[in-house]
Every structure is written in C-alpha cells, then in structure tokens.
Protein backbone atom coordinates (compact mmCIF):
# COMPACT_ATOMS: atom_id res chain seq x y z
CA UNK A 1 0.00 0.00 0.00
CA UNK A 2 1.10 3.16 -1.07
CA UNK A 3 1.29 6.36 1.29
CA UNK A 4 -1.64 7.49 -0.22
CA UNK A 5 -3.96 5.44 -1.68
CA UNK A 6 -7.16 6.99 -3.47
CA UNK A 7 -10.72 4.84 -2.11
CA UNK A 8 -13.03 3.36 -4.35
CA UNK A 9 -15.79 5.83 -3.07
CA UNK A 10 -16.73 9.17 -5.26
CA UNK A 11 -18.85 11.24 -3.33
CA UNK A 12 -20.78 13.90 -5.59
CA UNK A 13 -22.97 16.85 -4.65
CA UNK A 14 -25.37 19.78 -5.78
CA UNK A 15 -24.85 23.19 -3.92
CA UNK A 16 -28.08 23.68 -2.44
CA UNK A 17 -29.95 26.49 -2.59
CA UNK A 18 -29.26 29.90 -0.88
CA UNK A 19 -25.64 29.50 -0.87
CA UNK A 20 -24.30 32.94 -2.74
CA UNK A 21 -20.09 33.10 -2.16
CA UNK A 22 -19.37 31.33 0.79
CA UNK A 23 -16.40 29.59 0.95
CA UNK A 24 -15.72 26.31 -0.46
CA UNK A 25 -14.08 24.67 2.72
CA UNK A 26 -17.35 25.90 4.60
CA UNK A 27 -19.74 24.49 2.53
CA UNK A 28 -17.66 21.22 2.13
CA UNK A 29 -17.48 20.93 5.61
CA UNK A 30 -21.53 21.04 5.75
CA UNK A 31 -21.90 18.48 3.17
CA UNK A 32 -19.37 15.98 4.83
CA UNK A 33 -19.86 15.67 8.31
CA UNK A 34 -18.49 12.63 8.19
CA UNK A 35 -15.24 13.66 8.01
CA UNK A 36 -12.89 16.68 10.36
CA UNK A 37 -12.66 19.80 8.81
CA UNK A 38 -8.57 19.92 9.02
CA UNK A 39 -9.11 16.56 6.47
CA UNK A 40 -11.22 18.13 4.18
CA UNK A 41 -8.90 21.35 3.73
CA UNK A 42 -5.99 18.77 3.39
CA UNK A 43 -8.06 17.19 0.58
CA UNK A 44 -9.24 20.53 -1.01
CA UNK A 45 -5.21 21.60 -0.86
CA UNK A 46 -4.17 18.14 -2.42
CA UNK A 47 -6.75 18.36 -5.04
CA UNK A 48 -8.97 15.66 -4.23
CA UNK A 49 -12.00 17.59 -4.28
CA UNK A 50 -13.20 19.37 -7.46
CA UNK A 51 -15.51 22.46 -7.32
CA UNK A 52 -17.30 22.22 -10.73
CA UNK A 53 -14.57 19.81 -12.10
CA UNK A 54 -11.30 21.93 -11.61
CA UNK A 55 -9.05 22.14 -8.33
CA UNK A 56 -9.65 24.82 -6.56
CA UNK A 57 -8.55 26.39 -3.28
CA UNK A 58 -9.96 26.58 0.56
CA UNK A 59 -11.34 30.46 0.14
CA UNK A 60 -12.63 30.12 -3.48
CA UNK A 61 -16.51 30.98 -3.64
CA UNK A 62 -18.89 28.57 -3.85
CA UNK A 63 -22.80 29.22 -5.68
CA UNK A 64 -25.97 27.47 -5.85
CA UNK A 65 -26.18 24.68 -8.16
CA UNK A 66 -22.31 24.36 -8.30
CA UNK A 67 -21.17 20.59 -8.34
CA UNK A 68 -18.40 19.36 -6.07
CA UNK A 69 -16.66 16.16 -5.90
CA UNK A 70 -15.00 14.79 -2.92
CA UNK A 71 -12.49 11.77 -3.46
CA UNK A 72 -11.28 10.30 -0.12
CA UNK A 73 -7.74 9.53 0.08
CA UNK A 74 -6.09 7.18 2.97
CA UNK A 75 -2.43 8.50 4.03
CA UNK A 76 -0.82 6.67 6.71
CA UNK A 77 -0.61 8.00 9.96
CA UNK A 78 1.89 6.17 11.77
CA UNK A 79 5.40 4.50 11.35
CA UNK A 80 4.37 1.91 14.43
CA UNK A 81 4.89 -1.87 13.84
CA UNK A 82 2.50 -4.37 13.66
CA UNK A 83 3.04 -7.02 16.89
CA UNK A 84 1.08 -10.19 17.37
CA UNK A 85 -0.83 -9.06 21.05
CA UNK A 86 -3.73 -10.62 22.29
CA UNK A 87 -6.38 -8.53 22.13
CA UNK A 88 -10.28 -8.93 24.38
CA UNK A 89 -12.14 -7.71 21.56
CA UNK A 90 -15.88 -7.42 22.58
CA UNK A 91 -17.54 -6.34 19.67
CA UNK A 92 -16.51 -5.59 15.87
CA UNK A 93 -18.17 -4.74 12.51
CA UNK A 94 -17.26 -2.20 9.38
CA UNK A 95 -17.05 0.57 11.48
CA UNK A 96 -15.54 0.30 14.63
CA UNK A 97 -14.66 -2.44 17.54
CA UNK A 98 -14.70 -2.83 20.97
CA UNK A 99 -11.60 -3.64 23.32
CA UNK A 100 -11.70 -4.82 26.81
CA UNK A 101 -8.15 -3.76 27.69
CA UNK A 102 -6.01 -5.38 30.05
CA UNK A 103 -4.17 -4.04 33.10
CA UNK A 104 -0.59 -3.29 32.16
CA UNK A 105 -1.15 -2.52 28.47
CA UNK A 106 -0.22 0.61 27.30
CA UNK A 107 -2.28 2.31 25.00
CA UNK A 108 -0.37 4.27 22.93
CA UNK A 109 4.04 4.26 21.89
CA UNK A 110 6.19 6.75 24.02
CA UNK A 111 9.22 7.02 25.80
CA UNK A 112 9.73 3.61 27.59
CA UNK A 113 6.73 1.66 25.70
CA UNK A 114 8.27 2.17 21.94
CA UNK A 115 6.44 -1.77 21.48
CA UNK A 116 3.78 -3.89 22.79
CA UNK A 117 1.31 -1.52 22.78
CA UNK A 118 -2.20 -1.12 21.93
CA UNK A 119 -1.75 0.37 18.66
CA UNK A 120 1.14 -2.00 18.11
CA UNK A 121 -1.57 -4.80 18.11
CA UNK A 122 -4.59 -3.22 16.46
CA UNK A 123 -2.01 -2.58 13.32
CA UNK A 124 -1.51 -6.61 13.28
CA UNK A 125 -5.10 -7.29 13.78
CA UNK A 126 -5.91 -4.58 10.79
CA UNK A 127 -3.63 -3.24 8.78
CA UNK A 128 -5.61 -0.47 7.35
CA UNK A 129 -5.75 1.04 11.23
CA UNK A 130 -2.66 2.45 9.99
CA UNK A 131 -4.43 5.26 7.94
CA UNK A 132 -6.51 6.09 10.99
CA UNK A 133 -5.15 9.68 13.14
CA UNK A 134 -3.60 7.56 16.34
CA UNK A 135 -4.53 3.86 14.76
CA UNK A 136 -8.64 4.44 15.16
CA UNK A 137 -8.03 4.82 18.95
CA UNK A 138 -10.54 7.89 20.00
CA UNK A 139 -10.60 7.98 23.88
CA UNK A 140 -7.56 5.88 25.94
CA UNK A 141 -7.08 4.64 29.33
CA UNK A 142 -4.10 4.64 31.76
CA UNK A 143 -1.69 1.59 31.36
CA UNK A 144 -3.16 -0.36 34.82
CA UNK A 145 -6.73 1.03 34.26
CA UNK A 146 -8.59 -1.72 32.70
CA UNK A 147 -11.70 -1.76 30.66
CA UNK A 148 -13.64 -0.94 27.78
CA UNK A 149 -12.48 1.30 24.99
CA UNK A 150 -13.56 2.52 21.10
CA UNK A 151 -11.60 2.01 18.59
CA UNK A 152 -13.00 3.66 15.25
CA UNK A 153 -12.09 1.49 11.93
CA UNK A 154 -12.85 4.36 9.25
CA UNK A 155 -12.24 7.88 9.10
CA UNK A 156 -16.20 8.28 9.25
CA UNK A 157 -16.09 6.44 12.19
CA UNK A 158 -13.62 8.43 13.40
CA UNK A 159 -15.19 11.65 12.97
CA UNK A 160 -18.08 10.44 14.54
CA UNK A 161 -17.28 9.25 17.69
CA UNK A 162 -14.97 12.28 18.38
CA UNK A 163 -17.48 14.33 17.53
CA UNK A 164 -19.87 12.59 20.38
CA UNK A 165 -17.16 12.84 22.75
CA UNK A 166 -16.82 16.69 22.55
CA UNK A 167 -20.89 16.71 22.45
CA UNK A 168 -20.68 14.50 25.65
CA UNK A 169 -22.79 12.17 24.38
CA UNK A 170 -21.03 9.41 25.09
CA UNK A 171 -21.51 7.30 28.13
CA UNK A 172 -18.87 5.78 30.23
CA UNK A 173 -18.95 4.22 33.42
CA UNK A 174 -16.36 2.96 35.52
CA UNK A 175 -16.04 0.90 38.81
CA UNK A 176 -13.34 2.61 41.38
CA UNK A 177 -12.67 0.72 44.58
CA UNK A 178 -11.60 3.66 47.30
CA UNK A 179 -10.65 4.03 50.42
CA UNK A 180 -12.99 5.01 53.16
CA UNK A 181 -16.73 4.90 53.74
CA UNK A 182 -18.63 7.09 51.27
CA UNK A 183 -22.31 8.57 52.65
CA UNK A 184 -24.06 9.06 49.21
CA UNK A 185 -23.42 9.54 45.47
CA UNK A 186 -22.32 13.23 44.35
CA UNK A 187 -21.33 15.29 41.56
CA UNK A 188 -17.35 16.54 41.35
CA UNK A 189 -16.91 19.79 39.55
CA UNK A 190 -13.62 20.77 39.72
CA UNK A 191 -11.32 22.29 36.92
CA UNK A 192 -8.45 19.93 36.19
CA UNK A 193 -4.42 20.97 34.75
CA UNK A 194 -1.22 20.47 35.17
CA UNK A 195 0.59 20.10 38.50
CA UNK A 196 2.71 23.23 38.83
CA UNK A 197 6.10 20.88 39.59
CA UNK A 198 5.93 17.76 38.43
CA UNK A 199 4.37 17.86 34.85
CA UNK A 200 3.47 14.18 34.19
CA UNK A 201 0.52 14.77 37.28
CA UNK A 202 -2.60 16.70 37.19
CA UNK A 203 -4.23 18.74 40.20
CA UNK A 204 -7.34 20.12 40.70
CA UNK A 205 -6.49 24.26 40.27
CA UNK A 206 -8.50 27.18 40.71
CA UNK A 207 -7.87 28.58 38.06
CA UNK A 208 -6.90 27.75 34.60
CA UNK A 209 -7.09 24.44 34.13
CA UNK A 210 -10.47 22.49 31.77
CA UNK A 211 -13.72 22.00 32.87
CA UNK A 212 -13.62 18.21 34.64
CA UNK A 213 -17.12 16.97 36.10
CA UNK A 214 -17.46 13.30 37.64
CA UNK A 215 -20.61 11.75 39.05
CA UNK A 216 -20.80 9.03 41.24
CA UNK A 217 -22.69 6.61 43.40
CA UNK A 218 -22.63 4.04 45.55
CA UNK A 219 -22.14 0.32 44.43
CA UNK A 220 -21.19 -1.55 47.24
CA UNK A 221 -20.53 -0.36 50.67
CA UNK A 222 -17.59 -2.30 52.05
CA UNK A 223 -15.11 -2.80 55.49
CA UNK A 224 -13.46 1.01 55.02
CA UNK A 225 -13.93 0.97 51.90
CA UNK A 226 -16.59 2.02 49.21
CA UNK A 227 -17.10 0.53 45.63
CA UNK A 228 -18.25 3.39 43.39
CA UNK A 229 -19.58 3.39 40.60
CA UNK A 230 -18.40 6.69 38.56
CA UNK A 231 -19.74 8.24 35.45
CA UNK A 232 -17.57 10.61 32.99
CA UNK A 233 -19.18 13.91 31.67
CA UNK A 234 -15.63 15.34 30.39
CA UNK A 235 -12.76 13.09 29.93
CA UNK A 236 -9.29 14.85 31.17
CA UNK A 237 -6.44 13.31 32.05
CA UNK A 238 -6.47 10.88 35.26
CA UNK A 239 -9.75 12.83 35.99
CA UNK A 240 -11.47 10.18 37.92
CA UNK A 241 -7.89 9.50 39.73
CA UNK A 242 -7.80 13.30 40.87
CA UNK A 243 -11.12 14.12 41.40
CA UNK A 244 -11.39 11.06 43.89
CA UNK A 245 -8.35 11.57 45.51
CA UNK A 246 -9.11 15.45 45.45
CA UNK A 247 -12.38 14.73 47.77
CA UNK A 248 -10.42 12.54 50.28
CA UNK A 249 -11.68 8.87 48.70
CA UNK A 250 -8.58 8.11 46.68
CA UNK A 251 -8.65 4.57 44.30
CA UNK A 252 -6.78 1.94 46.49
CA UNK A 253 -3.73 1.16 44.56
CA UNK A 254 -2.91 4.37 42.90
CA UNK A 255 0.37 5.78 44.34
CA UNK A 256 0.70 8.99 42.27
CA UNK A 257 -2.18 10.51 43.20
CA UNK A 258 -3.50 8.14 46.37
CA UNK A 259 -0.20 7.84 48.40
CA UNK A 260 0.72 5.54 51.29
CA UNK A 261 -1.88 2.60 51.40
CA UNK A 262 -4.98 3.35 53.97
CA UNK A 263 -5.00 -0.25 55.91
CA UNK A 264 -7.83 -0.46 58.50
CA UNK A 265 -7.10 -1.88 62.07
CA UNK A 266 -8.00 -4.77 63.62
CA UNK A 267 -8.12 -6.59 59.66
CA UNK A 268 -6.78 -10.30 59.01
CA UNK A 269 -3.17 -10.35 57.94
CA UNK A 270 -4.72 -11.86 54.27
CA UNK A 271 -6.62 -8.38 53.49
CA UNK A 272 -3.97 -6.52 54.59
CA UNK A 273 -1.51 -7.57 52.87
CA UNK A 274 -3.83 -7.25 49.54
CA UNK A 275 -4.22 -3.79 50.33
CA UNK A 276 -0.89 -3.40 50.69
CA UNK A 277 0.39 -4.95 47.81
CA UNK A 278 -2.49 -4.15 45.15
CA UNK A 279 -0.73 -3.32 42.59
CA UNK A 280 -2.22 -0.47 40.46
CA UNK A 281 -5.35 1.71 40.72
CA UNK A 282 -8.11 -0.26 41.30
CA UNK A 283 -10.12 1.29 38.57
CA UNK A 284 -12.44 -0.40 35.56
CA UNK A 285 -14.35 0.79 32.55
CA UNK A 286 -17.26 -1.64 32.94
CA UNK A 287 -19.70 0.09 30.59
CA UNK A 288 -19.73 1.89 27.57
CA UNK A 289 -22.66 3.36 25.45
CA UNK A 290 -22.32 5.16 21.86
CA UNK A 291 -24.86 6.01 18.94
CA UNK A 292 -23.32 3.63 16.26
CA UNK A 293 -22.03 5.95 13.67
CA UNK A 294 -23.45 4.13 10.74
CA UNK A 295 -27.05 3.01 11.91
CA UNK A 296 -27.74 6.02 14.60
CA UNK A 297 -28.54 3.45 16.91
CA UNK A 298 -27.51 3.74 20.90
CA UNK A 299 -25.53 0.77 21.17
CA UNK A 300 -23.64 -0.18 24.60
CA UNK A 301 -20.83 -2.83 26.15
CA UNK A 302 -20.47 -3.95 29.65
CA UNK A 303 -17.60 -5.43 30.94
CA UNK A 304 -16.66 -7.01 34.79
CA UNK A 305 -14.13 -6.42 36.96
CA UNK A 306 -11.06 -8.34 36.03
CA UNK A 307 -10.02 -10.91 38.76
CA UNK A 308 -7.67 -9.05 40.77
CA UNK A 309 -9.61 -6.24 41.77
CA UNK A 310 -12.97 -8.75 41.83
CA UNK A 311 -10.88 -10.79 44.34
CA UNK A 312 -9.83 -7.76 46.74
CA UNK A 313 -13.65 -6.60 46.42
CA UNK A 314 -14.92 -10.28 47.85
CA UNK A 315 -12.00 -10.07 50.37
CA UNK A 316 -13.39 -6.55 51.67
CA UNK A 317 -16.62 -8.32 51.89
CA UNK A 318 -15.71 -11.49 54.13
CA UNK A 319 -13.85 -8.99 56.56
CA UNK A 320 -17.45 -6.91 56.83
C-alpha cells in the first residue's frame, strides 16, 4: 500500500440552494460531516476535491447549483509496527470495535513503551488502522486502568465518535474501589491541569485548568472501603484518579495521586496484605454506550471487573 492510496468511493454533490459566495471549505465541511474539517482542507489543498470539475482552493466561492466532488484519500498515519498481542475484543463490525483492555497494556508508543502496545496490536489485527489519526483509537485509558475502549475502523467512524465525545454524548462508566466509607453519590466539579512541579501529574487548580465533572454513586458499601460506581461527563487526564483523591476517597492502589496505602485496624493479615500490595489503581471501565455511527442506533458494552480487583472486592466483603 502506497502512502496514499485513493478509495473506491466518489462522493458527488449539488450546492443547495441559498448559498451565494461562501467559501468552499465551509460548505464542504456542511456536506461531509463525516469527516474533520482539518481533512477536508488537506483534501481541497491536495486536489482531491473538485468544485465544478477543476481544483480549486480553501477560500474560493462557492454558488448554488455548483457541483463538487469529494475523493477520499487514505495516508498513513503512523510509522508503528504491527506485533502479534492478544487482544479482548468485545464487539466488531465495518465501522468500529470494541476492546476490553487489560491491566498493564499501554495504549499508545512513548518514551519507555516504543512496542507492545495497543496500537502496536490493532495494526496486526488490521492493517488499514494504519491510515486512521492515532490507529482508530478515539478515547484511551491509563496503562493499569482496565476496561472498555472505542476504537473507530474508518475515518467516518472516526469523525463520529470524536465528535460525540466533545458533544458528551457518550456514556462511560467505571467501577473505582476507594478508600474510606462514602455517605451518598455526588457530583465533582472541579477544573483539572497540570501540577505546577511535576508535569506528568494533574491537580485540581482554581484557576486555569479544563472543565472536569465526575458523578458518582454508591455500588457496594464495604469494610473502610466504598465501591463506586463513577460516570464521565468530560474526559481529562487521570480525571477520575484526581477528582477522587481530590475529595479525600482516593482509588486503592494508585500511588501517584493516592499515596501511602490506607490499611484499616484490627483486619486479618490476608486483606492486609492485599491492600498493601495491590498493585495499580483499582479502577475499571465496565460500561460503555455510543450512537453507532453508521445506523444512529444507541448501542452499549459492559464489561466485569477483572479478577484481581474482583478478588480484593470479595475479600473486603468477608472482613465486613
């Protein structure tokens, strides 16, 4: 395959009505929504879409009745290897699949983690994932955060489910095992940045910072400890991580933003040296709900807790 490869698909229209000089780019972006406006200009630059059968530029005027024709073109969009990794795929079809990602795999390549990555293994699964911005991946997940995650398999697809994510319209839930006993569910508003020192955490900050909201509620009340179950409005960085930690629950396990382990007294030497010794953030994407971006239909995924955290959940229970 080629860097650029032209599709098979021709996609024609008729200026509607009404339209007197606006600018082609505009008006191209209104008849594909299916595709980001920074792709169409690249396509309108590179020639692959005609304005009454002659190449024409971003600003040039566009009229009633004018004819435009959009070619797609695939360019690759990463230099990433193809590895044979084992991948929990949930759900598939034309459009887009489903991933119930493991603890410990990384989603994206980066200093330290140049292989056996996500993307590293959707590439070997699919090798057109390659002419997808970031391999099809739209949303991600820590490396020891497991759960449910979109991958998009066309650049329609693509378009699509970004778009729902910056409409919020996409629903995600997540199970977070933290430490103490939580009264009632709530709603965190809190703007979320950068930590003013160390740059690879985020803080809660008064000002600056994006809009972060959380809700939550209660799952399972448990010996010190609460099993929420927490649903994403925005999607920042580590945002349930920080919020929770931020309002004095923080996800047993997680050591950048958690700290020293909160072990109960009086507990059997077998739950406390879980606690202790838990490994990562004890945090799951169990559900996931979209509107399919081919049929318009409100599709969604569920997903348990993987063993390890299931297991410290059941041993919280026994010592109740």
């Amino acid at each position: 395959m080629t860097e650029d490869q032209k599709t098979n698909t021709v996609l024609d229209y008729t200026v509607p009505e009404l339209v007197l000089g606006e600018r082609l780019d505009v008006i191209v972006a209104q008849l594909c929504p299916q595709f980001s406006r920074s792709q169409l200009q690249k396509w309108i630059k590179s020639g692959d879409i005609l304005l009454n059968g002659k190449i024409s530029k971003t600003r040039d005027k566009v009229y009633t009745d004018d004819s435009i024709r959009v070619t797609p073109v695939l360019s690759e969009k990463t230099s990433d290897k193809p590895e044979a990794i084992k991948l929990d795929i949930v759900y598939e079809d034309d459009d887009l699949l489903v991933i119930n990602k493991p603890v410990g795999l990384v989603v994206h390549p980066g200093a330290g983690n140049l292989t056996g990555t996500l993307v590293n293994g959707l590439l070997a699964h699919d090798e057109s994932q390659k002419n997808l911005p970031r391999a099809g991946i739209v949303h991600r997940l820590d490396k020891d955060t497991s759960g449910l995650m979109m991958v998009a398999k066309t650049l329609e697809a693509h378009t699509a489910l970004v778009n729902q994510l910056q409409a919020r319209e996409v629903k995600r839930e997540y199970l977070a095992l933290v430490s103490g006993e939580v009264i009632a569910g709530a709603t965190i508003e809190a703007n979320i940045g950068r930590h003013p020192r160390d740059r690879k955490r985020m803080n809660v900050t008064a000002m600056g910072g994006k809009t972060a909201i959380t809700h939550y509620r209660i799952e399972q009340r448990l010996l010190k400890h609460t099993l929420l179950r927490v649903n994403l409005e925005t999607g920042r960085t580590h945002q349930i991580r920080v919020h929770l930690a931020w309002k004095h629950m923080p996800i047993v396990g997680d050591k950048t933003y958690g700290g020293r382990t909160r072990v109960p007294k009086d507990i059997d030497e077998e739950l406390r040296v879980a606690l202790q010794q838990f490994p990562r953030q004890a945090l799951h994407a169990t559900r996931l709900t979209i509107i399919h971006p081919t049929t318009d239909e409100e599709i969604s995924w569920e997903a348990g807790m993987p063993d390890d955290m299931q297991g410290l959940v059941e041993l919280l229970k026994e010592d109740s």
